[in-house]
N, C-alpha and C. Protein backbone atom coordinates (compact mmCIF):
# COMPACT_ATOMS: atom_id res chain seq x y z
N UNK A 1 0.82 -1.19 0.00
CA UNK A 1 0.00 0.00 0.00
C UNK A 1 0.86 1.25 0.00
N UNK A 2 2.16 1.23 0.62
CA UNK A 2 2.57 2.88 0.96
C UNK A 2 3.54 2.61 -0.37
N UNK A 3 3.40 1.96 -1.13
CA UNK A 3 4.67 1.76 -2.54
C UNK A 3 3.83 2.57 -3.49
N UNK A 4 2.01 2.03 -3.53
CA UNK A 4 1.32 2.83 -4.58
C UNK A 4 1.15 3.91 -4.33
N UNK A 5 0.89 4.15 -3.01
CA UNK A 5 1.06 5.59 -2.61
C UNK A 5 1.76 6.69 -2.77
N UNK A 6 3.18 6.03 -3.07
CA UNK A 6 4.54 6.91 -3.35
C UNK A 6 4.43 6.76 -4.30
N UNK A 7 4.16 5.98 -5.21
CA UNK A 7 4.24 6.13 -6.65
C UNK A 7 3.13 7.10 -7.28
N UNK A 8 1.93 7.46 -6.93
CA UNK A 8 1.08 7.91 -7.32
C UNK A 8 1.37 9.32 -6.83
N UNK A 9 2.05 10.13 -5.95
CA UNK A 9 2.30 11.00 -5.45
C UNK A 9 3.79 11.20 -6.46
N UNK A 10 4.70 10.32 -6.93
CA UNK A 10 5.72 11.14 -7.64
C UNK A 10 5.35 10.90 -9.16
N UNK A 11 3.85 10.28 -9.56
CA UNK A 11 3.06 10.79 -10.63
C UNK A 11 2.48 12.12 -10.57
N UNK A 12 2.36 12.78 -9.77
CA UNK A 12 1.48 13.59 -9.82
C UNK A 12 2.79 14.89 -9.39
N UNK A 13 3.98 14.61 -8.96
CA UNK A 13 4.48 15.82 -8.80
C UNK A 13 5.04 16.08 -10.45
N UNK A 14 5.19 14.88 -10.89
CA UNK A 14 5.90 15.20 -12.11
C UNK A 14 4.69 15.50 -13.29
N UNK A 15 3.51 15.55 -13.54
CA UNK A 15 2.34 15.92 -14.25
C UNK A 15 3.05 17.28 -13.80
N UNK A 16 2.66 17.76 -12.40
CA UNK A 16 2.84 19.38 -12.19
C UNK A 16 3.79 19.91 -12.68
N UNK A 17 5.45 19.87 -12.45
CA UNK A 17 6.13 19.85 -13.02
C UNK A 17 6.49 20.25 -14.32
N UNK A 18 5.57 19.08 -14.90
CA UNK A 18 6.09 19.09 -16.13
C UNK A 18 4.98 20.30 -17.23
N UNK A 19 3.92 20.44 -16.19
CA UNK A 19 3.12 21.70 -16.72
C UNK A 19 3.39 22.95 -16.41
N UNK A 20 3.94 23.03 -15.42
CA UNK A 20 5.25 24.46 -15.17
C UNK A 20 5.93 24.54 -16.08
N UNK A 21 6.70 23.58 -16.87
CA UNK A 21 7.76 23.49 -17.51
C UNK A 21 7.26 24.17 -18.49
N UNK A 22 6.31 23.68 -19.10
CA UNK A 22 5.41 23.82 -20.38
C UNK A 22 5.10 25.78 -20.28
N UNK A 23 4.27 26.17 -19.41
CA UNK A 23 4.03 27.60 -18.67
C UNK A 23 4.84 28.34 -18.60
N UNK A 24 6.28 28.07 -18.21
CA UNK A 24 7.46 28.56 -18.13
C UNK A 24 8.01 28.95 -19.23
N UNK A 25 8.12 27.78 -20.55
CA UNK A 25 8.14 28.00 -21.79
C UNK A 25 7.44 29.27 -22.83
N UNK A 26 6.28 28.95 -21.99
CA UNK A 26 5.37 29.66 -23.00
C UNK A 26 5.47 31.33 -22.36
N UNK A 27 5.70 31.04 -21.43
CA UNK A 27 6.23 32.73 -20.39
C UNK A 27 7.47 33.28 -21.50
N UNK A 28 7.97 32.68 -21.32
CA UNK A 28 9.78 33.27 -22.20
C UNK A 28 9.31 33.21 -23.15
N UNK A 29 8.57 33.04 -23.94
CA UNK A 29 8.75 32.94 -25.27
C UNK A 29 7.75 34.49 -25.43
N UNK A 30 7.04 34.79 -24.78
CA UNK A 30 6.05 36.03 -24.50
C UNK A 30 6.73 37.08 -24.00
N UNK A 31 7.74 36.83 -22.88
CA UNK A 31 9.07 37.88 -23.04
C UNK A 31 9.45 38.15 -23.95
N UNK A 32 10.41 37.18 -24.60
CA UNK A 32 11.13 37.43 -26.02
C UNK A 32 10.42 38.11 -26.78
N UNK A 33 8.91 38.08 -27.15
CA UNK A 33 8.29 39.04 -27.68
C UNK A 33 7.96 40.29 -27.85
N UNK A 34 7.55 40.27 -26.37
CA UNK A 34 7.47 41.49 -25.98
C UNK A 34 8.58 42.41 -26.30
N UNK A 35 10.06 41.68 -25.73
CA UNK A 35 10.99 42.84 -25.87
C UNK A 35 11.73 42.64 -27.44
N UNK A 36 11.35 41.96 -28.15
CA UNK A 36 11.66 42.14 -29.50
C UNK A 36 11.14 43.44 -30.25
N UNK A 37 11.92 44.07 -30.78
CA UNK A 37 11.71 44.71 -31.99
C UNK A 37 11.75 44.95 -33.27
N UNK A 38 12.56 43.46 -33.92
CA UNK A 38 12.05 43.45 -35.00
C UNK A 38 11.21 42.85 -35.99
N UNK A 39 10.58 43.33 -36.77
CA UNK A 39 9.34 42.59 -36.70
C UNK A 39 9.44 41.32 -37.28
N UNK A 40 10.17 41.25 -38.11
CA UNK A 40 10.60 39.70 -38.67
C UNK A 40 10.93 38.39 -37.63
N UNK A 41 11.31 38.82 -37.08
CA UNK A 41 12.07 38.61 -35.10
C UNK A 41 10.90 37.85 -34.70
N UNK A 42 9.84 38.76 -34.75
CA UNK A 42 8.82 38.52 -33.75
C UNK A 42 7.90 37.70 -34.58
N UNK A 43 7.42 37.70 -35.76
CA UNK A 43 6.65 36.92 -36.81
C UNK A 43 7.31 35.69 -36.17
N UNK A 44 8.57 35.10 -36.51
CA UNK A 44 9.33 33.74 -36.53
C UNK A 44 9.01 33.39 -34.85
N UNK A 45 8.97 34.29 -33.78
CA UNK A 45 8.84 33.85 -32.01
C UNK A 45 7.38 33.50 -32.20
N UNK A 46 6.41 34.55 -33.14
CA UNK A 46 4.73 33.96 -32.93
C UNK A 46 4.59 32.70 -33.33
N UNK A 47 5.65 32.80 -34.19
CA UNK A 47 5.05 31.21 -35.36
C UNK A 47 5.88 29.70 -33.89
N UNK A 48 6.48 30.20 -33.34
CA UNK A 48 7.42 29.24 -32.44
C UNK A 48 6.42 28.99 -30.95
N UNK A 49 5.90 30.12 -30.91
CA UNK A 49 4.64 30.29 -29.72
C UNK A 49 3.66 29.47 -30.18
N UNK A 50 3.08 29.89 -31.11
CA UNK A 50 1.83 28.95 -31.60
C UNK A 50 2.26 27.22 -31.69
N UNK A 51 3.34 26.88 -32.43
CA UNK A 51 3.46 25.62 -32.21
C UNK A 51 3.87 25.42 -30.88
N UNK A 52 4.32 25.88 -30.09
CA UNK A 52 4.40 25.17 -28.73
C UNK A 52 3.24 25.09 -27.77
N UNK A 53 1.85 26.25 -28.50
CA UNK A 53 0.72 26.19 -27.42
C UNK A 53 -0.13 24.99 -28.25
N UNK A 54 0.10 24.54 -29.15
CA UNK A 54 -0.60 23.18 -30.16
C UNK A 54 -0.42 22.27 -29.54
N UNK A 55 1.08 22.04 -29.09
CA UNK A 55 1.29 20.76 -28.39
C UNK A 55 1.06 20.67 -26.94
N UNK A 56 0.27 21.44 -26.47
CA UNK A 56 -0.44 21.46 -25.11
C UNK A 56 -1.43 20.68 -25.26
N UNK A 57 -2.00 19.51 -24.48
CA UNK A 57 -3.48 19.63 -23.86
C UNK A 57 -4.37 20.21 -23.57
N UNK A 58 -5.74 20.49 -23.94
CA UNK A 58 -6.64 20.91 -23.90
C UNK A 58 -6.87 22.09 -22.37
N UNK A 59 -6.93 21.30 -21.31
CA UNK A 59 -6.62 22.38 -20.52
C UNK A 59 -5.54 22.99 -20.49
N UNK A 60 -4.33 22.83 -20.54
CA UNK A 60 -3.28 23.53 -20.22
C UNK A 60 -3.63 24.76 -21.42
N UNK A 61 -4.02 24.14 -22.93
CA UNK A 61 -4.34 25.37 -24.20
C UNK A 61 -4.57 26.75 -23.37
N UNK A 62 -6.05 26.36 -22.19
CA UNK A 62 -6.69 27.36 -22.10
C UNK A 62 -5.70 28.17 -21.63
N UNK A 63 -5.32 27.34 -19.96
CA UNK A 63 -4.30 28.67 -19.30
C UNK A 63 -3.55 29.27 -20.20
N UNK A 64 -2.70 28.31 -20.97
CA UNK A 64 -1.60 28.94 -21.86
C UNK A 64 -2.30 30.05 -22.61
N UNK A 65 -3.59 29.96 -23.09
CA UNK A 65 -3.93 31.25 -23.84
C UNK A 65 -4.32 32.57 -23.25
N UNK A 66 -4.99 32.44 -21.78
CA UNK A 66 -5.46 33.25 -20.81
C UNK A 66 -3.76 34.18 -20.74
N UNK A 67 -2.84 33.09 -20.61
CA UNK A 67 -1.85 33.96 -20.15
C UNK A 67 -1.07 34.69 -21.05
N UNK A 68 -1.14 34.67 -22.74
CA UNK A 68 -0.41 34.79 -23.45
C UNK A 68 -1.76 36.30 -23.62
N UNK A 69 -3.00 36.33 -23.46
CA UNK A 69 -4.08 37.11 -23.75
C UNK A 69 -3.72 38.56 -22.57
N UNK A 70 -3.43 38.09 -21.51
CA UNK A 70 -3.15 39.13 -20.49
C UNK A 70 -1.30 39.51 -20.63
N UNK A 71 -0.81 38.84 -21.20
CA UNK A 71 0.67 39.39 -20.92
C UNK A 71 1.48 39.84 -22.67
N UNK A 72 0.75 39.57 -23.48
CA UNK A 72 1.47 39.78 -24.97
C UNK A 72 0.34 40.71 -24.91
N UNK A 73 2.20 42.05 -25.05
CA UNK A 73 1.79 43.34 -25.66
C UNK A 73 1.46 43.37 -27.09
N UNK A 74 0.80 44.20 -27.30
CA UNK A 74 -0.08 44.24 -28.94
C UNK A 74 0.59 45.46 -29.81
């Protein structure tokens, strides 16, 4: 019993983890944007943003878009 227990608990730290990771990603890459200025620059970071919010899961899409909606300057 306390083996599945531990195992199901270092399933679940690494899900989290690994969706930070993902969040984290998608954070820097919304920096880089932001402080880019040229526009060619920034076309090639959107096109690199978008494929990395594709390969999200359905929920994570949303946050990832909530956060890219409140923090990418226009």
């Amino acid at each position: 019993m306390n083996i599945k227990k531990n195992i199901v608990i270092l399933t679940i730290l690494g899900a989290t983890s690994l969706f930070a990771a993902d969040l984290k990603g998608i954070a820097t890459m919304v920096d880089k944007i932001n402080n880019t200025k040229a526009l060619e620059v920034k076309q090639e970071l959107m096109i690199e943003l978008n494929k990395e919010v594709e390969s999200l899961n359905k929920i994570d899409v949303i946050e990832a878009q909530d956060f890219i909606d409140k923090n990418l300057k226009k």
